[in-house]
PDB file of N, CA and C in Angstrom:
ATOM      1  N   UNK A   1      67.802  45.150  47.231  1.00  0.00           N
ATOM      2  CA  UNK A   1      68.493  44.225  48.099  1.00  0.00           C
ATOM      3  C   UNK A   1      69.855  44.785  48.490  1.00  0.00           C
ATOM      4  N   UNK A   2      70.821  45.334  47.654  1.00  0.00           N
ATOM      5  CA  UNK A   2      71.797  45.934  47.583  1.00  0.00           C
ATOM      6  C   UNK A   2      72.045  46.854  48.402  1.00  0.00           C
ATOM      7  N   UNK A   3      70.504  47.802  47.893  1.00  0.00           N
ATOM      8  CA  UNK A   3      70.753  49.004  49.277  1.00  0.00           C
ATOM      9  C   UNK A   3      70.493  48.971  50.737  1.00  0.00           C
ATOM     10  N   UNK A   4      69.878  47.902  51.251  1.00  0.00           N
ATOM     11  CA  UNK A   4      69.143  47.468  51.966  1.00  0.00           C
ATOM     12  C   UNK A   4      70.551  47.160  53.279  1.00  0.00           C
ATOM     13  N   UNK A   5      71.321  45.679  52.269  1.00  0.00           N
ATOM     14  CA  UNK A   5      72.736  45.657  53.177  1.00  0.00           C
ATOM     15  C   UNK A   5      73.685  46.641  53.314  1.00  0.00           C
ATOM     16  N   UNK A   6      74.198  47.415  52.156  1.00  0.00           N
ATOM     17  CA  UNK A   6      74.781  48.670  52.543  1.00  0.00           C
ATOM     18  C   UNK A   6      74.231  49.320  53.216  1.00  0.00           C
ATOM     19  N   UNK A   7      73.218  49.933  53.050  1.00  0.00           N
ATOM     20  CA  UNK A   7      71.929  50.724  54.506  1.00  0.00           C
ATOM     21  C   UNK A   7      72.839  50.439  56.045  1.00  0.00           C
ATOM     22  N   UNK A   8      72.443  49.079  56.212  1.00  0.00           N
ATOM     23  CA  UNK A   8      72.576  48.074  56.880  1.00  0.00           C
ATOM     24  C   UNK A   8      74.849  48.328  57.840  1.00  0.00           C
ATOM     25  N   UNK A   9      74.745  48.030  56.722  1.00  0.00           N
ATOM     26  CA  UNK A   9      76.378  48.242  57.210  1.00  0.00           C
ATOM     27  C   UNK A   9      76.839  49.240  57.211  1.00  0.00           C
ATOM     28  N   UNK A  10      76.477  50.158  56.964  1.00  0.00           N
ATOM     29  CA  UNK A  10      76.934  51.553  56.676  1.00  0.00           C
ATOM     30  C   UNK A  10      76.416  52.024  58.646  1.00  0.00           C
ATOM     31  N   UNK A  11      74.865  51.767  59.069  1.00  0.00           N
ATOM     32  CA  UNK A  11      74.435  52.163  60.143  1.00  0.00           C
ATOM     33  C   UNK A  11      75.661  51.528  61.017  1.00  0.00           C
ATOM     34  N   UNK A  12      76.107  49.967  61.089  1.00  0.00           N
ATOM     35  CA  UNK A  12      77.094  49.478  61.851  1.00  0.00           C
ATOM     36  C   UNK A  12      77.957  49.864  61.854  1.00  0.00           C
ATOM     37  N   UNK A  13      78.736  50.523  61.121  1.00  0.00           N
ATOM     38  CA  UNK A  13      80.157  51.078  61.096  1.00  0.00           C
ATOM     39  C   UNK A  13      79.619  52.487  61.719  1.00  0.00           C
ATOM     40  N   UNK A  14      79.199  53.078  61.726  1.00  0.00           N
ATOM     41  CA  UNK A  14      78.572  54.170  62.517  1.00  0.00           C
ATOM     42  C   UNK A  14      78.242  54.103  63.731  1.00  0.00           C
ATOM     43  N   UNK A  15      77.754  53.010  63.877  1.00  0.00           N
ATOM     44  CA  UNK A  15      77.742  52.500  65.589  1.00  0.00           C
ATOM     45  C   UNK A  15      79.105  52.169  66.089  1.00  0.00           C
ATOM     46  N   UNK A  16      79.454  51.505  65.422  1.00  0.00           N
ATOM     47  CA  UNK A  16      80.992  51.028  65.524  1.00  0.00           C
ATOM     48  C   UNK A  16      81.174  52.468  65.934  1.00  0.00           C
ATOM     49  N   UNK A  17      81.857  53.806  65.214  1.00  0.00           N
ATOM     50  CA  UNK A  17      82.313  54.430  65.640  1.00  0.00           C
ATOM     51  C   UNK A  17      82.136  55.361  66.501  1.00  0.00           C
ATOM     52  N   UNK A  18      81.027  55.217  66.952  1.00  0.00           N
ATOM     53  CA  UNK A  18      80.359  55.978  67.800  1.00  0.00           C
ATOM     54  C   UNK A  18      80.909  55.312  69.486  1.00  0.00           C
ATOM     55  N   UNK A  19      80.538  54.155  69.060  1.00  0.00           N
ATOM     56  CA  UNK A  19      81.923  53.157  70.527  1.00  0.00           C
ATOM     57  C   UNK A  19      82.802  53.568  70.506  1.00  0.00           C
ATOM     58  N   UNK A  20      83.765  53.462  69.655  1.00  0.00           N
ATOM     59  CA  UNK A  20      84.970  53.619  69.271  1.00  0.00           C
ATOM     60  C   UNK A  20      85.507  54.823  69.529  1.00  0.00           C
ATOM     61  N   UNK A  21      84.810  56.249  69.349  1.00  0.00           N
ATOM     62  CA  UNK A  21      84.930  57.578  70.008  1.00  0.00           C
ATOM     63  C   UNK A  21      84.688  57.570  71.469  1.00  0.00           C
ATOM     64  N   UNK A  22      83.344  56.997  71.853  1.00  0.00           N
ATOM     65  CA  UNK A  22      83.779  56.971  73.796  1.00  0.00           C
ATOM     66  C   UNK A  22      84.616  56.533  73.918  1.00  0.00           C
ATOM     67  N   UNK A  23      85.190  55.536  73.629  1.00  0.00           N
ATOM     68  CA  UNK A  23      86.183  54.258  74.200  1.00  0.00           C
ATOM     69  C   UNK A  23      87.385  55.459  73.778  1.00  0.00           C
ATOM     70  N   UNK A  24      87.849  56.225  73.178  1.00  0.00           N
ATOM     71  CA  UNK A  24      88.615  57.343  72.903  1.00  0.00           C
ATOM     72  C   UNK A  24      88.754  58.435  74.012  1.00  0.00           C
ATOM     73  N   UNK A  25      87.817  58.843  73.717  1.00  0.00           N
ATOM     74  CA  UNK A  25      87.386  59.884  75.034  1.00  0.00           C
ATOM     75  C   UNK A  25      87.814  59.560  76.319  1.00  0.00           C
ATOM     76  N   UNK A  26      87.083  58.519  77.052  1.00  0.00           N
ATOM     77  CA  UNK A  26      87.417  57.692  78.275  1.00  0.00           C
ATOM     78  C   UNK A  26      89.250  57.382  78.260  1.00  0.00           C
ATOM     79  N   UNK A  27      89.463  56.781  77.106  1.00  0.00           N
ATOM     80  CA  UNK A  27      91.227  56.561  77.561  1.00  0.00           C
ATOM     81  C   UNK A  27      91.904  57.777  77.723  1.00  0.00           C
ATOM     82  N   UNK A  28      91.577  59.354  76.761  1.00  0.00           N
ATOM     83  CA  UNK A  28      92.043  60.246  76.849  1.00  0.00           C
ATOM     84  C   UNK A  28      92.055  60.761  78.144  1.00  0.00           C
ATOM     85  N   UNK A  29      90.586  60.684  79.165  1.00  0.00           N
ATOM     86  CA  UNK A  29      90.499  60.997  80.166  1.00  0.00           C
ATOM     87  C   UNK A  29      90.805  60.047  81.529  1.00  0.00           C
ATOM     88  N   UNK A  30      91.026  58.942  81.030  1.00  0.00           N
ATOM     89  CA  UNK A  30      92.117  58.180  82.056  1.00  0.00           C
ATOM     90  C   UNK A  30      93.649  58.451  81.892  1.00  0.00           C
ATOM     91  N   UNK A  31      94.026  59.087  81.224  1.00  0.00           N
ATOM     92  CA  UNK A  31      95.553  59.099  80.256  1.00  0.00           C
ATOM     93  C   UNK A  31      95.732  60.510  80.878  1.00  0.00           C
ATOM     94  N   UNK A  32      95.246  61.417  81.171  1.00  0.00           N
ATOM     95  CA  UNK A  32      94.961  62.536  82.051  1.00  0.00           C
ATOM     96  C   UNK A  32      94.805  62.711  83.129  1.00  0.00           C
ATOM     97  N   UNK A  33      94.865  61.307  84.433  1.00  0.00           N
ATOM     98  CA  UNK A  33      94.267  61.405  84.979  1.00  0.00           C
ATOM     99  C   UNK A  33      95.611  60.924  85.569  1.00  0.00           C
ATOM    100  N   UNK A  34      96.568  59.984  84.953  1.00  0.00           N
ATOM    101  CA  UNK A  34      97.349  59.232  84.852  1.00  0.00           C
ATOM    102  C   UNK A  34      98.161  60.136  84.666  1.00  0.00           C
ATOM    103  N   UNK A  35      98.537  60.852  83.711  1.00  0.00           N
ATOM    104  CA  UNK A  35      99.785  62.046  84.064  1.00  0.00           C
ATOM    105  C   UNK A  35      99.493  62.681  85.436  1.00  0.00           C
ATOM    106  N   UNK A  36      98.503  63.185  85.979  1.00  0.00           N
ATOM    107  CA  UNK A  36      98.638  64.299  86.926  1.00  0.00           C
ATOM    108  C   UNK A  36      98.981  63.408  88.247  1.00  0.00           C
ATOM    109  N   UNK A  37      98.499  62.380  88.035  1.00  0.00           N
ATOM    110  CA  UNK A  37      99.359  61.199  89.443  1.00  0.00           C
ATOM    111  C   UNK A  37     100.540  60.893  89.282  1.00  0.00           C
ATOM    112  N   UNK A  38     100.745  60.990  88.289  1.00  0.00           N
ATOM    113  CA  UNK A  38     102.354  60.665  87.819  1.00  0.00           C
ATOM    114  C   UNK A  38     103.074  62.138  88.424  1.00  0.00           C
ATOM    115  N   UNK A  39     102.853  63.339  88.299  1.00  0.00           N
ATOM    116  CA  UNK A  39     103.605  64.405  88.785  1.00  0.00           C
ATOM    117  C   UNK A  39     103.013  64.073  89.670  1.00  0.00           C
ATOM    118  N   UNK A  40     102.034  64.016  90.460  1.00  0.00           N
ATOM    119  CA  UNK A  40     102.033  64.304  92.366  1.00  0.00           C
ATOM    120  C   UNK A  40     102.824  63.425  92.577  1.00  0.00           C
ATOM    121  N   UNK A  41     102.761  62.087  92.033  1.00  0.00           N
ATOM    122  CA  UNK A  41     103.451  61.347  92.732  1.00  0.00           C
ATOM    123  C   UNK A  41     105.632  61.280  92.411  1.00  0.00           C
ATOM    124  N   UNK A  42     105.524  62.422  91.741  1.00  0.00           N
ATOM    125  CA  UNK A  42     106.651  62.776  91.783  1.00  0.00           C
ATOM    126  C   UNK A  42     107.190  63.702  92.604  1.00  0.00           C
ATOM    127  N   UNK A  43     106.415  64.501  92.531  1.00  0.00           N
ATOM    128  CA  UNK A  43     106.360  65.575  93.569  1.00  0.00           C
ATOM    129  C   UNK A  43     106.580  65.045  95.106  1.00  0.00           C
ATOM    130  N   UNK A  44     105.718  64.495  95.485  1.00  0.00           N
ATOM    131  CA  UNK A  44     105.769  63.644  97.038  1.00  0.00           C
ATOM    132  C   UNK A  44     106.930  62.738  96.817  1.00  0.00           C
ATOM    133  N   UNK A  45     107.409  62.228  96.361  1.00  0.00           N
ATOM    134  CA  UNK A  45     109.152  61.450  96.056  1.00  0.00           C
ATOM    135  C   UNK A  45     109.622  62.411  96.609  1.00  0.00           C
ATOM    136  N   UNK A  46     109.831  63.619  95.691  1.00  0.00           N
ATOM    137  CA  UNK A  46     111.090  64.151  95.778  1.00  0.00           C
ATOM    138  C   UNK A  46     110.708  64.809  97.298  1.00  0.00           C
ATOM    139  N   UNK A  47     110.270  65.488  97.980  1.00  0.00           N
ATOM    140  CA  UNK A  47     109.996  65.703  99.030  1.00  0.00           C
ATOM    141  C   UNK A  47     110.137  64.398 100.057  1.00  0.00           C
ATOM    142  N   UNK A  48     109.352  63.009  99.650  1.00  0.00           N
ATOM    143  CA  UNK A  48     110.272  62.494 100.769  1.00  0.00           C
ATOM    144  C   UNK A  48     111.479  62.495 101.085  1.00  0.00           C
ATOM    145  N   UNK A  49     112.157  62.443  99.773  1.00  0.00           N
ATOM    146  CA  UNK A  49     113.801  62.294  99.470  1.00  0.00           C
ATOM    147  C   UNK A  49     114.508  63.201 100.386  1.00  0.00           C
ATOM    148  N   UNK A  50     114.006  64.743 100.090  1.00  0.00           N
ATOM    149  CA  UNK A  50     114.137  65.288 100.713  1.00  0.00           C
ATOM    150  C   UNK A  50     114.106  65.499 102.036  1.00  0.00           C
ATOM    151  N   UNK A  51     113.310  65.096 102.647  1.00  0.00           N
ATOM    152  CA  UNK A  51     112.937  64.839 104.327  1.00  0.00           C
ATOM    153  C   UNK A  51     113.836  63.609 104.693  1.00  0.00           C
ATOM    154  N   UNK A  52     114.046  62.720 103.641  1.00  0.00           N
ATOM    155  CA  UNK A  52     115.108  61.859 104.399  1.00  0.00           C
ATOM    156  C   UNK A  52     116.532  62.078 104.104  1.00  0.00           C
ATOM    157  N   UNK A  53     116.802  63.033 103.328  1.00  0.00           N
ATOM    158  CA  UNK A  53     118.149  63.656 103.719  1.00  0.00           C
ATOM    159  C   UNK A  53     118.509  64.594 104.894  1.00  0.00           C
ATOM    160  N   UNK A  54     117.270  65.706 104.743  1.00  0.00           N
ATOM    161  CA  UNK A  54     117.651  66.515 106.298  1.00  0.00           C
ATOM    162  C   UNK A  54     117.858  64.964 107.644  1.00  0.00           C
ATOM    163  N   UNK A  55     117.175  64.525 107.918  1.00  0.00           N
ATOM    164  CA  UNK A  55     117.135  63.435 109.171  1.00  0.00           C
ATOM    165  C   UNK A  55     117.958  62.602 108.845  1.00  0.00           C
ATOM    166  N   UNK A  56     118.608  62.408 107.935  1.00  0.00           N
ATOM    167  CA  UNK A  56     119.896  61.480 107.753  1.00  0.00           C
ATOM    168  C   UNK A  56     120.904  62.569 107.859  1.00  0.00           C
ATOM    169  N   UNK A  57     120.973  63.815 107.726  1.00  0.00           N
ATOM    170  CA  UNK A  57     121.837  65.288 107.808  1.00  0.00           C
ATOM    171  C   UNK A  57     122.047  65.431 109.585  1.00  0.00           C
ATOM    172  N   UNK A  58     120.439  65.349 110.100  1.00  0.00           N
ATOM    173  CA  UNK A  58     119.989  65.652 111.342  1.00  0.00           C
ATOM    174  C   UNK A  58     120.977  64.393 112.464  1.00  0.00           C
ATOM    175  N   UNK A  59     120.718  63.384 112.105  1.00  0.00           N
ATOM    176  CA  UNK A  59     121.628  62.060 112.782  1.00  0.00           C
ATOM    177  C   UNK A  59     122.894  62.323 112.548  1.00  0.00           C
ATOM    178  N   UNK A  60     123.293  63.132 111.027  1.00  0.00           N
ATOM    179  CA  UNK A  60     125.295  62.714 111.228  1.00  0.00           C
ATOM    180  C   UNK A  60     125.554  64.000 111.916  1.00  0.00           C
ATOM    181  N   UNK A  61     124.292  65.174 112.211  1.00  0.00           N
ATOM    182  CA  UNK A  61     125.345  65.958 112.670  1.00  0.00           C
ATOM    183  C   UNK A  61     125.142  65.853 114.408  1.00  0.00           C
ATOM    184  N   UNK A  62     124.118  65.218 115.217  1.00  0.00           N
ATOM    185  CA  UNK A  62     123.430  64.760 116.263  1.00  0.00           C
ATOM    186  C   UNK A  62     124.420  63.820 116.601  1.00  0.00           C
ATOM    187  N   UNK A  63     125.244  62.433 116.029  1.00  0.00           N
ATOM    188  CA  UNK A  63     126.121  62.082 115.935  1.00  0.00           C
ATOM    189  C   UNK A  63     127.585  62.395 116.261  1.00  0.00           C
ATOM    190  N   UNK A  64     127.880  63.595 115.721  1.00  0.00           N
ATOM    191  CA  UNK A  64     128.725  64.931 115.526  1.00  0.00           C
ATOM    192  C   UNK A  64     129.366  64.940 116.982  1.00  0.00           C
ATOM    193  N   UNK A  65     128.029  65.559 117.301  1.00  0.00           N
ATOM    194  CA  UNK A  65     128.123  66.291 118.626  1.00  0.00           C
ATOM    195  C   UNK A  65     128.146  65.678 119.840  1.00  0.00           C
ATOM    196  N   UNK A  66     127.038  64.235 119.358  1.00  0.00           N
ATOM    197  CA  UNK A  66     127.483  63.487 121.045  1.00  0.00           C
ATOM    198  C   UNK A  66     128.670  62.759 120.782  1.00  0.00           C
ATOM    199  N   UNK A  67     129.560  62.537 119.887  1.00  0.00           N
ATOM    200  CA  UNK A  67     131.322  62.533 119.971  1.00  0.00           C
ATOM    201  C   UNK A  67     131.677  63.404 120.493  1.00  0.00           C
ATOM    202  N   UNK A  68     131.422  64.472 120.389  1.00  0.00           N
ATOM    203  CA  UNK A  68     132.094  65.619 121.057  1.00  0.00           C
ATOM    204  C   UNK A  68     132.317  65.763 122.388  1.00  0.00           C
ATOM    205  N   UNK A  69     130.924  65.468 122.880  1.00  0.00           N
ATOM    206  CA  UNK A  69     130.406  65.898 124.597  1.00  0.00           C
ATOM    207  C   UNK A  69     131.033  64.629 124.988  1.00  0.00           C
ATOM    208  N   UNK A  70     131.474  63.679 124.360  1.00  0.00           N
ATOM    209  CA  UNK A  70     132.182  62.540 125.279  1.00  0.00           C
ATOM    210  C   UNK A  70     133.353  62.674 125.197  1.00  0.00           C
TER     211      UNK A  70
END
C-alpha cells in the first residue's frame, strides 16, 4: 500500500517538474526575447533623439539666416 502511494507521488512530482522545466525554458526564452527589444528599442531612441536634434539644429540655424537676409 505504502509503495503504491509513494510510486504514485513520486511519478507527480516528476510530472510536476517536467512542467515546471518548460514553464522555465519558455520564460528564459521570452526573457531573451525581451532583452533584445529592449536594446533595439534603445537603439531607435537614441537615433530618434538624434534626428531630432539635427532638425531642431537645422531650424535654429535656418532661423539664423532668415534674420540675416532681412
Amino acid at each position: 500500500m505504502k509503495y503504491d502511494e509513494l510510486k504514485n507521488q513520486i511519478t507527480a512530482e516528476i510530472a510536476n517538474k517536467k512542467a515546471n522545466n518548460k514553464l522555465l525554458e519558455k520564460i528564459a526564452i521570452q526573457l531573451k526575447k525581451t532583452e533584445k527589444a529592449e536594446a533595439c528599442y534603445l537603439r531607435e531612441k537614441e537615433k530618434l533623439e538624434k534626428l531630432v536634434a539635427e532638425k531642431e539644429a537645422l531650424q535654429n540655424g535656418t532661423t539664423a539666416t532668415q534674420g540675416k537676409q532681412e
